[in-house]
PDB file of N, CA and C in Angstrom:
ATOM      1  N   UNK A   1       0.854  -1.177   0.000  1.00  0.00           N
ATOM      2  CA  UNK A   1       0.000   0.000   0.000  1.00  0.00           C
ATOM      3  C   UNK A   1       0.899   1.239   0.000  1.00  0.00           C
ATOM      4  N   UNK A   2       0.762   2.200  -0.942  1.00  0.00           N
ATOM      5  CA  UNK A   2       1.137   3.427  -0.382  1.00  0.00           C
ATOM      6  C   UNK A   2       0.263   4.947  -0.360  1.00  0.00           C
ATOM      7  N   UNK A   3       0.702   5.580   1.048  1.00  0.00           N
ATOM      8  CA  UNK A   3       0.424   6.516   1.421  1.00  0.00           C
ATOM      9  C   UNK A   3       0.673   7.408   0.538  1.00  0.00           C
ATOM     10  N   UNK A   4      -0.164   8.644   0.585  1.00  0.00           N
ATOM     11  CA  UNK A   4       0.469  10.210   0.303  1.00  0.00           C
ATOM     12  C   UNK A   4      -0.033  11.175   0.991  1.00  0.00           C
ATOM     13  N   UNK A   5       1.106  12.233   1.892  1.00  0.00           N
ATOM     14  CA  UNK A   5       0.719  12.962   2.237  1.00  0.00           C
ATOM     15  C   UNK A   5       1.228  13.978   1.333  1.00  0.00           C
ATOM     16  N   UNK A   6       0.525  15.425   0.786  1.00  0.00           N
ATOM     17  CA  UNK A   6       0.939  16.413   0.172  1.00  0.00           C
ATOM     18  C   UNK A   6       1.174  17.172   1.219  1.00  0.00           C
ATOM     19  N   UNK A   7       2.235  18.375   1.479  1.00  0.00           N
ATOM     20  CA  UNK A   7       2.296  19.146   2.440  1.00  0.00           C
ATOM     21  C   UNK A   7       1.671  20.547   2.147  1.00  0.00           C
ATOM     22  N   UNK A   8       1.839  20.695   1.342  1.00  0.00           N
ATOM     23  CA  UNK A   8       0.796  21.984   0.806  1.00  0.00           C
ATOM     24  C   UNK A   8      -0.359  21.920   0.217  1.00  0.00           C
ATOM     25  N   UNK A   9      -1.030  20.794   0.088  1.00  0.00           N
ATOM     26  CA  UNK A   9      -2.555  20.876  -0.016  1.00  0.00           C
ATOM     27  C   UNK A   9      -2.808  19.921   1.470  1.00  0.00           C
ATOM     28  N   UNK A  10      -2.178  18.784   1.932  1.00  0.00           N
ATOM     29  CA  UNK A  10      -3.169  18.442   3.034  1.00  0.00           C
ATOM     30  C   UNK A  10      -2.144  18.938   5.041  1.00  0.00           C
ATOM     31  N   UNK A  11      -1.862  19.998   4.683  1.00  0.00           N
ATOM     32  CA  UNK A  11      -1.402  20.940   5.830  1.00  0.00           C
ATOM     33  C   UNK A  11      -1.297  22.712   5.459  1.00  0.00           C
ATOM     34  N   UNK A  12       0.139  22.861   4.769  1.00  0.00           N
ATOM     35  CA  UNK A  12       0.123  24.229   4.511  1.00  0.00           C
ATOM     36  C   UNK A  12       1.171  24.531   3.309  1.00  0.00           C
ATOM     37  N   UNK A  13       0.438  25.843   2.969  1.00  0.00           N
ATOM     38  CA  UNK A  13       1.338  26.194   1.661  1.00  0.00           C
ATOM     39  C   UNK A  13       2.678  26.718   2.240  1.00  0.00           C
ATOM     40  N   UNK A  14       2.572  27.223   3.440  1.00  0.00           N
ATOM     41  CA  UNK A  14       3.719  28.292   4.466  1.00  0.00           C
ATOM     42  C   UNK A  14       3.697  27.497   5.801  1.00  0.00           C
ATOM     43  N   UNK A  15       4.325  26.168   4.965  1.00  0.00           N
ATOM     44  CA  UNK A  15       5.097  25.258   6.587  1.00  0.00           C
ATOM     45  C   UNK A  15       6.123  26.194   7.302  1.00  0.00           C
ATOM     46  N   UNK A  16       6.107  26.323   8.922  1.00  0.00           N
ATOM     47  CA  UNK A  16       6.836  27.302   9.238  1.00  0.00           C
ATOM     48  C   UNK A  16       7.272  26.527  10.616  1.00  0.00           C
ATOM     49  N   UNK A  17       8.769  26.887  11.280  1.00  0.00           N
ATOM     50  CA  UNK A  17       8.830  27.020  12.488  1.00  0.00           C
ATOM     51  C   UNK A  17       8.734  25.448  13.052  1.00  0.00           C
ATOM     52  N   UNK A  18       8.993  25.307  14.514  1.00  0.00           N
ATOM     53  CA  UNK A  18       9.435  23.839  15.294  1.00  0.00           C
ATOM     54  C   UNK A  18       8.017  23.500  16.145  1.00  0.00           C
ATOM     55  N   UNK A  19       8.206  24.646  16.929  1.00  0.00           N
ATOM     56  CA  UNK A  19       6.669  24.186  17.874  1.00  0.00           C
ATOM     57  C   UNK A  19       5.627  25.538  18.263  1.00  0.00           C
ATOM     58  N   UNK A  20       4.499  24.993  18.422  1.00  0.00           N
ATOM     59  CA  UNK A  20       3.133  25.679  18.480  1.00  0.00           C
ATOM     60  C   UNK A  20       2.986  26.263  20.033  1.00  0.00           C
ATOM     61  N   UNK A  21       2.684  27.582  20.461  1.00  0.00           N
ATOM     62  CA  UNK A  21       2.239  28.492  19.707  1.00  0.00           C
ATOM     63  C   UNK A  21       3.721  29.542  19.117  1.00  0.00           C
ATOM     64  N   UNK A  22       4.312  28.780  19.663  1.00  0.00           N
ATOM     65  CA  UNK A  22       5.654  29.933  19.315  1.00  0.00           C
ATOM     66  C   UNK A  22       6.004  30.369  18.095  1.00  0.00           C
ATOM     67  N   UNK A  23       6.271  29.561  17.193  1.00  0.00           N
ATOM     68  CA  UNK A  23       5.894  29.740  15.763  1.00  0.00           C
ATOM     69  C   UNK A  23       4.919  29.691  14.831  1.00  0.00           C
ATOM     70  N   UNK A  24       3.777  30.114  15.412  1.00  0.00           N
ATOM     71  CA  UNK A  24       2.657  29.840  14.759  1.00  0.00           C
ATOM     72  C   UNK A  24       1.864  28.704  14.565  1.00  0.00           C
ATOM     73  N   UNK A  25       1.125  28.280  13.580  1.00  0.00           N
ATOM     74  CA  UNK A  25      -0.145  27.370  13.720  1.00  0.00           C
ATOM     75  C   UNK A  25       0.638  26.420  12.356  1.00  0.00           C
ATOM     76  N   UNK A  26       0.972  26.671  11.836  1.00  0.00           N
ATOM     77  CA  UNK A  26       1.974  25.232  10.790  1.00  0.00           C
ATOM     78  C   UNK A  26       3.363  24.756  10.812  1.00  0.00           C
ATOM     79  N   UNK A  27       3.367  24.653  12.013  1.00  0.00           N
ATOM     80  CA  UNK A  27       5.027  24.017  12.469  1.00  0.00           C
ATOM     81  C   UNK A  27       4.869  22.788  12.272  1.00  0.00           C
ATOM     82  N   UNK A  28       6.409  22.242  12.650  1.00  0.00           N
ATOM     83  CA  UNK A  28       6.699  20.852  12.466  1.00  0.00           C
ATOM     84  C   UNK A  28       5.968  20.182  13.307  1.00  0.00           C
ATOM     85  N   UNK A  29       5.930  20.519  14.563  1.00  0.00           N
ATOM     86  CA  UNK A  29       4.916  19.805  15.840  1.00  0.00           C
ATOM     87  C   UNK A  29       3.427  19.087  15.256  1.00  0.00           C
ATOM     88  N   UNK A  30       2.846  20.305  15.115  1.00  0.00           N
ATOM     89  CA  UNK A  30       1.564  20.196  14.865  1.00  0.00           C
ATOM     90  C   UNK A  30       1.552  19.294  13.383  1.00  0.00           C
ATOM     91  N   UNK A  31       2.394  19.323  11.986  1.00  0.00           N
ATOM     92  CA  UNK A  31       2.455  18.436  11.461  1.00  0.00           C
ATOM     93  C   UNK A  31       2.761  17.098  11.675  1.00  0.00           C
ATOM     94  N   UNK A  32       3.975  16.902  12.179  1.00  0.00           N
ATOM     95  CA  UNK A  32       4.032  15.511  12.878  1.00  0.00           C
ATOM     96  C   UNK A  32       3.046  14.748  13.446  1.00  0.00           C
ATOM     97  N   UNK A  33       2.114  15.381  14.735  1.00  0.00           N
ATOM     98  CA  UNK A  33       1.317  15.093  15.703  1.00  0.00           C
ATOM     99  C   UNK A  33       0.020  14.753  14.550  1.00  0.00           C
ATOM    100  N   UNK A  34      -0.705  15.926  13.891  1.00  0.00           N
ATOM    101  CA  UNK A  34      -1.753  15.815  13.257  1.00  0.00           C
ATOM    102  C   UNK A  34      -1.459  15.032  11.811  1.00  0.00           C
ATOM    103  N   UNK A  35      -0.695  15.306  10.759  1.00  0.00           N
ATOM    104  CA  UNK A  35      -0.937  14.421   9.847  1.00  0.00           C
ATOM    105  C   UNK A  35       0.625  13.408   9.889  1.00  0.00           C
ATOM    106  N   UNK A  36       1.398  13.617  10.137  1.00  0.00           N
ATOM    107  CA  UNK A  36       2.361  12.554   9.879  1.00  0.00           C
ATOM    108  C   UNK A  36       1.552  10.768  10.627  1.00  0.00           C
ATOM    109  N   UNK A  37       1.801  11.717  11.776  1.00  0.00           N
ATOM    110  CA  UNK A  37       1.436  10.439  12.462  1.00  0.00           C
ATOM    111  C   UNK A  37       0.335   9.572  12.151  1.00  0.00           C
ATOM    112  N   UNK A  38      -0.861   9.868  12.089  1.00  0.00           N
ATOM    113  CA  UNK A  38      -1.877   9.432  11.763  1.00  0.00           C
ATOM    114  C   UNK A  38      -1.602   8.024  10.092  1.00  0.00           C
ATOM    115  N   UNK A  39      -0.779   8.673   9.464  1.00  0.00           N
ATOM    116  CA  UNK A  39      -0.556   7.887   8.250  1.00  0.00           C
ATOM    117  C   UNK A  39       0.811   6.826   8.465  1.00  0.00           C
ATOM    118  N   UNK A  40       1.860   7.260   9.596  1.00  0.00           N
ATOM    119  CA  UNK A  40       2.883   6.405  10.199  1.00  0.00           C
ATOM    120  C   UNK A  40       1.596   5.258  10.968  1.00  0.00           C
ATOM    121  N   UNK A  41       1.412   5.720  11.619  1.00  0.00           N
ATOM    122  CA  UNK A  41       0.102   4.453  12.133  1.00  0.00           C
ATOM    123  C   UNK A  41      -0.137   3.215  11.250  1.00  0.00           C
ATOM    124  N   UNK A  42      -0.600   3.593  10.163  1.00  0.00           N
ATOM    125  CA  UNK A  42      -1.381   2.958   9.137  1.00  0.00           C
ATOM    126  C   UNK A  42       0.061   1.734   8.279  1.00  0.00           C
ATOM    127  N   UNK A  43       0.903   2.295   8.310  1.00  0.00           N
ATOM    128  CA  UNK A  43       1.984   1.354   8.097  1.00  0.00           C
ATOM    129  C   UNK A  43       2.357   0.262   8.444  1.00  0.00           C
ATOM    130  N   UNK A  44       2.429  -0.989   7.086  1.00  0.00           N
ATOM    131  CA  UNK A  44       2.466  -2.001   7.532  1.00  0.00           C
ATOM    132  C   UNK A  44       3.995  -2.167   6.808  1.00  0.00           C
ATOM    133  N   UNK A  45       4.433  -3.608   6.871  1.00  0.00           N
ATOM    134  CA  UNK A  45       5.668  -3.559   6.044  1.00  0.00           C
ATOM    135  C   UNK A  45       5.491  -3.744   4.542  1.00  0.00           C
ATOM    136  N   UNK A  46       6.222  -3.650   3.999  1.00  0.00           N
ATOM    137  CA  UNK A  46       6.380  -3.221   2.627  1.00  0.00           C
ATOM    138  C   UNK A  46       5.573  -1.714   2.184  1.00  0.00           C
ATOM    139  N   UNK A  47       4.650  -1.202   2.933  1.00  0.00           N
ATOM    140  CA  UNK A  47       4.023   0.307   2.406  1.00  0.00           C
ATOM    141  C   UNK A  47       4.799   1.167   2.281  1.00  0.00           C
ATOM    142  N   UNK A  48       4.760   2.289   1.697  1.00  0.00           N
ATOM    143  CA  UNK A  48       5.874   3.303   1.347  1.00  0.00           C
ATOM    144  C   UNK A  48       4.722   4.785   1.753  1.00  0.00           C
ATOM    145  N   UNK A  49       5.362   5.628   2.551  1.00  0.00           N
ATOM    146  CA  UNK A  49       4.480   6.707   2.588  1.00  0.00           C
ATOM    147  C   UNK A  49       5.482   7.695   2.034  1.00  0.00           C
ATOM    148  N   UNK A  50       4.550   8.411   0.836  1.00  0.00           N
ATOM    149  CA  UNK A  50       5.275   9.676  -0.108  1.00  0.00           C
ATOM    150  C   UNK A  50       4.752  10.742   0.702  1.00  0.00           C
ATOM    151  N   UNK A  51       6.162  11.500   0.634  1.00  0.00           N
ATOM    152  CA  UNK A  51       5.595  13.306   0.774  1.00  0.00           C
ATOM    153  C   UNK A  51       6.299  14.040   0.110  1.00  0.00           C
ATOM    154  N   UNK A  52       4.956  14.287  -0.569  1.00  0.00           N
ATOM    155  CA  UNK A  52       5.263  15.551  -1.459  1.00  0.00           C
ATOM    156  C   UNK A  52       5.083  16.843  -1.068  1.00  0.00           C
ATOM    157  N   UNK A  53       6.397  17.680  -1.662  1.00  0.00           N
ATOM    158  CA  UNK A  53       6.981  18.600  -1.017  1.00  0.00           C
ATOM    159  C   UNK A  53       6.609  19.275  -2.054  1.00  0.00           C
ATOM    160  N   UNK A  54       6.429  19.461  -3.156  1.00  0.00           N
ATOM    161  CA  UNK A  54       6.095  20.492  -3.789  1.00  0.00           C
ATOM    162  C   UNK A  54       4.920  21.433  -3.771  1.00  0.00           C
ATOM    163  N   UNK A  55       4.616  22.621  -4.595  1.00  0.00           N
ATOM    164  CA  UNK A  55       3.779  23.550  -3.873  1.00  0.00           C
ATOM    165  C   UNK A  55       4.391  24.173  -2.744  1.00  0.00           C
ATOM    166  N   UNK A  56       4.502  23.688  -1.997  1.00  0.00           N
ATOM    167  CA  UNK A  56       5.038  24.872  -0.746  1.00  0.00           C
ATOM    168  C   UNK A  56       5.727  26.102  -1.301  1.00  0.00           C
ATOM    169  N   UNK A  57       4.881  27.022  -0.999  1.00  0.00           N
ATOM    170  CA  UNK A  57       5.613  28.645  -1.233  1.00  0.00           C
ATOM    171  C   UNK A  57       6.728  29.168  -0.895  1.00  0.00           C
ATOM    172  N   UNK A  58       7.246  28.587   0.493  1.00  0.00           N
ATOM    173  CA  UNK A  58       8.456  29.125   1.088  1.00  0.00           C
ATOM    174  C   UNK A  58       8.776  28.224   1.276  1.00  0.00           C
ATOM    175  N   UNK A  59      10.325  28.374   1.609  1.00  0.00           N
ATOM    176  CA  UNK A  59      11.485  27.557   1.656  1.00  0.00           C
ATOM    177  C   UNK A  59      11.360  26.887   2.862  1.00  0.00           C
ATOM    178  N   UNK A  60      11.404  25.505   2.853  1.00  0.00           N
ATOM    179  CA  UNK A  60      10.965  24.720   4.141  1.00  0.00           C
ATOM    180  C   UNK A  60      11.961  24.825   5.301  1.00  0.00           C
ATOM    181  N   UNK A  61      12.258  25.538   6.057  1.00  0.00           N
ATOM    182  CA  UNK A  61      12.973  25.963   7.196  1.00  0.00           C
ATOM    183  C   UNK A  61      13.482  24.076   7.820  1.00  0.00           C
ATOM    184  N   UNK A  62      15.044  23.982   8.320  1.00  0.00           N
ATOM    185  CA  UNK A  62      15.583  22.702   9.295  1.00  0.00           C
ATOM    186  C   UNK A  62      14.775  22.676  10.251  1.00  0.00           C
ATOM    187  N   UNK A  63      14.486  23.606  11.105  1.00  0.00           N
ATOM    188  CA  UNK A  63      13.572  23.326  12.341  1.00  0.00           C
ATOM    189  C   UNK A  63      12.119  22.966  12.052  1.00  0.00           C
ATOM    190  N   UNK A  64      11.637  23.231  11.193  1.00  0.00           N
ATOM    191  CA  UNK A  64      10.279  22.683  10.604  1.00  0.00           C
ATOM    192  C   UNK A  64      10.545  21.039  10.241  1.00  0.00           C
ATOM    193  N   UNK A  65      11.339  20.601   9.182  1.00  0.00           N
ATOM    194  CA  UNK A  65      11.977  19.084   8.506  1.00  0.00           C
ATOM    195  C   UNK A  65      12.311  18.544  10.027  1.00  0.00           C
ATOM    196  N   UNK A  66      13.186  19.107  11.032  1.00  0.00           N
ATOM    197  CA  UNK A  66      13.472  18.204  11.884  1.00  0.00           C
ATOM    198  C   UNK A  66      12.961  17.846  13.256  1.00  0.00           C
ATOM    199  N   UNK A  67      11.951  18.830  13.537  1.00  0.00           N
ATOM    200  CA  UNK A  67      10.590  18.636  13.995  1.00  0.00           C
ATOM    201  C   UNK A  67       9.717  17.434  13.525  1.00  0.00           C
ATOM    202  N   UNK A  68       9.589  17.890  12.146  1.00  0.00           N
ATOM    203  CA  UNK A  68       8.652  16.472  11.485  1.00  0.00           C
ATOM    204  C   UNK A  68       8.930  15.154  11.681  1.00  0.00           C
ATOM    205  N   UNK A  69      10.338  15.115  11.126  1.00  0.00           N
ATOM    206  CA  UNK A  69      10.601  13.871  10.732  1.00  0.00           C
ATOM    207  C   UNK A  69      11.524  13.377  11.948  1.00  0.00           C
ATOM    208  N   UNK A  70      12.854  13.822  12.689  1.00  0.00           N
ATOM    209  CA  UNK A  70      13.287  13.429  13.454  1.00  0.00           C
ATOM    210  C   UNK A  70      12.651  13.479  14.433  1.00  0.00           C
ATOM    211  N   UNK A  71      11.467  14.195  14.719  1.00  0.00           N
ATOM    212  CA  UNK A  71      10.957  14.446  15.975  1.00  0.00           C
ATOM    213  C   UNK A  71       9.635  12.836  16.057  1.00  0.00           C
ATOM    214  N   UNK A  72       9.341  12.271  14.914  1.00  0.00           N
ATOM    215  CA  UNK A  72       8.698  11.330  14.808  1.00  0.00           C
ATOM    216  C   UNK A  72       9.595  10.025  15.289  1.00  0.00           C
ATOM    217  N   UNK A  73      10.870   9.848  15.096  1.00  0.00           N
ATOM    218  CA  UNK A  73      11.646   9.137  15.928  1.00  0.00           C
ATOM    219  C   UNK A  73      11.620   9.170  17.415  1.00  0.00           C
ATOM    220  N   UNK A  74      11.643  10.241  17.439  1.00  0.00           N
ATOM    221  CA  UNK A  74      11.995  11.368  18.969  1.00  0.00           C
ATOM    222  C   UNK A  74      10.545  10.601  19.666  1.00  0.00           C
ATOM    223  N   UNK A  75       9.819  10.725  19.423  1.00  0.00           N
ATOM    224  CA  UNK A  75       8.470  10.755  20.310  1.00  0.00           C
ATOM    225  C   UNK A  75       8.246   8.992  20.191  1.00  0.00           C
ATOM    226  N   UNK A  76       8.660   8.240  19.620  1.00  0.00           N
ATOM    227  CA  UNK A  76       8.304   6.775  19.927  1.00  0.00           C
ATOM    228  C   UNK A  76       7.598   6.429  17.842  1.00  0.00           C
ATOM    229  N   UNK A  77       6.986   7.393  17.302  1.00  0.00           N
ATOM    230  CA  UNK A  77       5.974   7.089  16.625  1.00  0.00           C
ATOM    231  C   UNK A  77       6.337   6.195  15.540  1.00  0.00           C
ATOM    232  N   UNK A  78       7.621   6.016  15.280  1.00  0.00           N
ATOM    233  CA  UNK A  78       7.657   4.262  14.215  1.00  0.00           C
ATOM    234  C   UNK A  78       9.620   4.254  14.821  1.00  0.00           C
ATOM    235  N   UNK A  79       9.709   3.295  14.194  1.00  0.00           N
ATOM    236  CA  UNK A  79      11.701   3.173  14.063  1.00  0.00           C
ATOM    237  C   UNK A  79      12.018   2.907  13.205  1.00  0.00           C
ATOM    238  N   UNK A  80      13.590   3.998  13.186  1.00  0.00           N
ATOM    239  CA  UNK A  80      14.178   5.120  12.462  1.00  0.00           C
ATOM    240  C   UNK A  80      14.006   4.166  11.235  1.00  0.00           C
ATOM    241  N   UNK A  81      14.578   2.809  10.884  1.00  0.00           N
ATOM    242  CA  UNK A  81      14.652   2.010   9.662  1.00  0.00           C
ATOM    243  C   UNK A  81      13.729   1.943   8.994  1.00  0.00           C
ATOM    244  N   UNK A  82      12.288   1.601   9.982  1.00  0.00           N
ATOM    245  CA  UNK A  82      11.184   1.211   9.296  1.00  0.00           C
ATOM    246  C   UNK A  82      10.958   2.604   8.283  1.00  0.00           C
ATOM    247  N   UNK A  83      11.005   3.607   9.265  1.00  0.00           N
ATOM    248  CA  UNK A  83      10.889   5.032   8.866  1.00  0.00           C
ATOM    249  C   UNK A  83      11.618   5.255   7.312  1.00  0.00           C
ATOM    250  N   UNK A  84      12.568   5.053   7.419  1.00  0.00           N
ATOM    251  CA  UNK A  84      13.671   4.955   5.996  1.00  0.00           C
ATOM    252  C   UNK A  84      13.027   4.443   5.189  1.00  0.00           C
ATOM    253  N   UNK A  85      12.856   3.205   5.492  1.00  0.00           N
ATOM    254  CA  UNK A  85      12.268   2.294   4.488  1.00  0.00           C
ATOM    255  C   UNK A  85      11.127   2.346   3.376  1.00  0.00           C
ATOM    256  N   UNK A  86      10.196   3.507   4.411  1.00  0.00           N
ATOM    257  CA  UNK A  86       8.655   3.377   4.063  1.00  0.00           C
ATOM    258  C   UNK A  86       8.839   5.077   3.401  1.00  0.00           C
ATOM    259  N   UNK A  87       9.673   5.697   3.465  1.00  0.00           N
ATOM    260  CA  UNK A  87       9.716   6.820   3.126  1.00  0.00           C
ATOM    261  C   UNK A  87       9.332   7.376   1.658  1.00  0.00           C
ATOM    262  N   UNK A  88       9.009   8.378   1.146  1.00  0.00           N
ATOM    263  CA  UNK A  88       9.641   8.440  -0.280  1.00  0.00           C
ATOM    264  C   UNK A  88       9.591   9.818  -0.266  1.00  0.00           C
ATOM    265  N   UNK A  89      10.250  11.042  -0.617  1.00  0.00           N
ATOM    266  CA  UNK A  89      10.463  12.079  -0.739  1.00  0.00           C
ATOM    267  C   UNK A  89      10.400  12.561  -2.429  1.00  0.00           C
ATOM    268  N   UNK A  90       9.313  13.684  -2.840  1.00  0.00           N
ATOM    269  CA  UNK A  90       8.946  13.922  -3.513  1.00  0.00           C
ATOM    270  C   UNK A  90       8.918  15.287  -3.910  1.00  0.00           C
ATOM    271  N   UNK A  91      10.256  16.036  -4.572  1.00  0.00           N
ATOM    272  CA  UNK A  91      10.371  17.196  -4.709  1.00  0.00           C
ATOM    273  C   UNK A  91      11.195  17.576  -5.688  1.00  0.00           C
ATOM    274  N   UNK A  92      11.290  18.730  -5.945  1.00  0.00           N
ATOM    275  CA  UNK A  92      11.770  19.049  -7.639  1.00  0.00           C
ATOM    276  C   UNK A  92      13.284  19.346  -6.906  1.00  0.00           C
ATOM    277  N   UNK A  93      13.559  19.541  -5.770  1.00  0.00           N
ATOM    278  CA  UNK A  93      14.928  20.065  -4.853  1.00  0.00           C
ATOM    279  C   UNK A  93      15.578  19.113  -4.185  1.00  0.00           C
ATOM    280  N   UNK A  94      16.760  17.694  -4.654  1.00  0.00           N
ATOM    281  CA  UNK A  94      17.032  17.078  -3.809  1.00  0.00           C
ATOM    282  C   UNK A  94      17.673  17.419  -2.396  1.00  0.00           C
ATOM    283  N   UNK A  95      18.277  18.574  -2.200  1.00  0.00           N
ATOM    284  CA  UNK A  95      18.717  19.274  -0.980  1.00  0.00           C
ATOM    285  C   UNK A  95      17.537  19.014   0.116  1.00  0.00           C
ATOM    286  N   UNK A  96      16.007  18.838  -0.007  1.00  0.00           N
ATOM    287  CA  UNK A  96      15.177  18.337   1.113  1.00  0.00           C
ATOM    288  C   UNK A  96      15.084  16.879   1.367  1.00  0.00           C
ATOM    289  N   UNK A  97      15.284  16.095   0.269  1.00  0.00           N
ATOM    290  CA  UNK A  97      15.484  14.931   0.473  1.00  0.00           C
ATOM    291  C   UNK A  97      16.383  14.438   1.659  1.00  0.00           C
ATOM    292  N   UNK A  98      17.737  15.158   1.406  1.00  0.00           N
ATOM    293  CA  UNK A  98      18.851  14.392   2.031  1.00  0.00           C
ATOM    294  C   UNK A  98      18.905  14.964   3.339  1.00  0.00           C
ATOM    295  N   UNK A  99      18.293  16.199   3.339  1.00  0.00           N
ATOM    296  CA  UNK A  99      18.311  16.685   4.697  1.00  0.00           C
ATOM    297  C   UNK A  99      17.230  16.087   6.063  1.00  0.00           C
ATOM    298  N   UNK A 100      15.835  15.576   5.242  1.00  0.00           N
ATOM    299  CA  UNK A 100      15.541  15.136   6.380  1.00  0.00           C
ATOM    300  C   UNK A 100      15.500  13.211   6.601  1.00  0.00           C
ATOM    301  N   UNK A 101      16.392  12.871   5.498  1.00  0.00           N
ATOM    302  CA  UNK A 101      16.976  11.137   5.696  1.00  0.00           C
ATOM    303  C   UNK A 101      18.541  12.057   6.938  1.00  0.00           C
ATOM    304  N   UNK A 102      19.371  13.025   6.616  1.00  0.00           N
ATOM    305  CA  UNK A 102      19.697  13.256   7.537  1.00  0.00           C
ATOM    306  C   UNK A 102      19.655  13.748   8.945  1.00  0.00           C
ATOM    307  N   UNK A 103      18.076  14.169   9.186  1.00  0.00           N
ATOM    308  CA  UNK A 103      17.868  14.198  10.424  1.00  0.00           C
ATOM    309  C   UNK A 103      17.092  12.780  10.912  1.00  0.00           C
ATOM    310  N   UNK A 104      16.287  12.245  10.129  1.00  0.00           N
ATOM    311  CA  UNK A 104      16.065  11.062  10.724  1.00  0.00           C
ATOM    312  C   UNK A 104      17.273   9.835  11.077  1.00  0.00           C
ATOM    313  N   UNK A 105      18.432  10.084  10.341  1.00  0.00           N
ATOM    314  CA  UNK A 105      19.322   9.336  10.987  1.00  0.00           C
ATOM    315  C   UNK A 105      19.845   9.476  12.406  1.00  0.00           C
ATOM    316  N   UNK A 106      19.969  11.179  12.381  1.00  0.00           N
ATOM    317  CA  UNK A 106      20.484  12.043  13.377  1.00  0.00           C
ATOM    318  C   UNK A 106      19.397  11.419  14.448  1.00  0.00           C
ATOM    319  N   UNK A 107      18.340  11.175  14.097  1.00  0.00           N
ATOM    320  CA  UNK A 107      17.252  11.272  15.792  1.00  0.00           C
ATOM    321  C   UNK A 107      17.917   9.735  16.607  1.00  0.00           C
TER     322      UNK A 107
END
């Protein structure tokens, strides 16, 4: 089975910032918590969950990517391999790719 989450149609066009309320209402937190997770749940083995990164208006800030994705390590919500595994990163910019396979290694 695979997932897709879009980040700019099913969260925000102006992903911003680490945690809520400090940076506003579309940080990494509140993504992680509300849609990452919900679709990490749903993962079985062999599924692949895509996120597509395109659309987003502004430049996706490290503390936003490592909120999301390392912080989904961080909090219990899958492990780091499975995480790798099931991943797929979907963007016209490989520089986001590698950055958040490098924070999910990092978590």
């Amino acid at each position: 089975m695979e997932y897709i989450i879009d980040l700019a149609l099913d969260f925000s066009e102006f992903p911003f910032g680490r945690n809520t309320p400090d940076d506003g209402e579309y940080t990494g937190e509140v993504f992680r918590d509300k849609i990452l997770k919900p679709e990490l749940d749903k993962l079985k083995n062999g599924d692949t969950l895509k996120i597509n990164l395109n659309g987003v208006k502004i430049g996706i800030g490290s503390s936003f990517l490592s909120e999301s994705f390392a912080g989904a390590i961080q909090k219990g919500y899958i492990e780091k391999q499975r995480f790798l595994d099931a991943l797929v990163i979907v963007c016209n910019d490989s520089l986001y790719e590698n950055e958040i396979i490098g924070y999910i290694n990092e978590a």
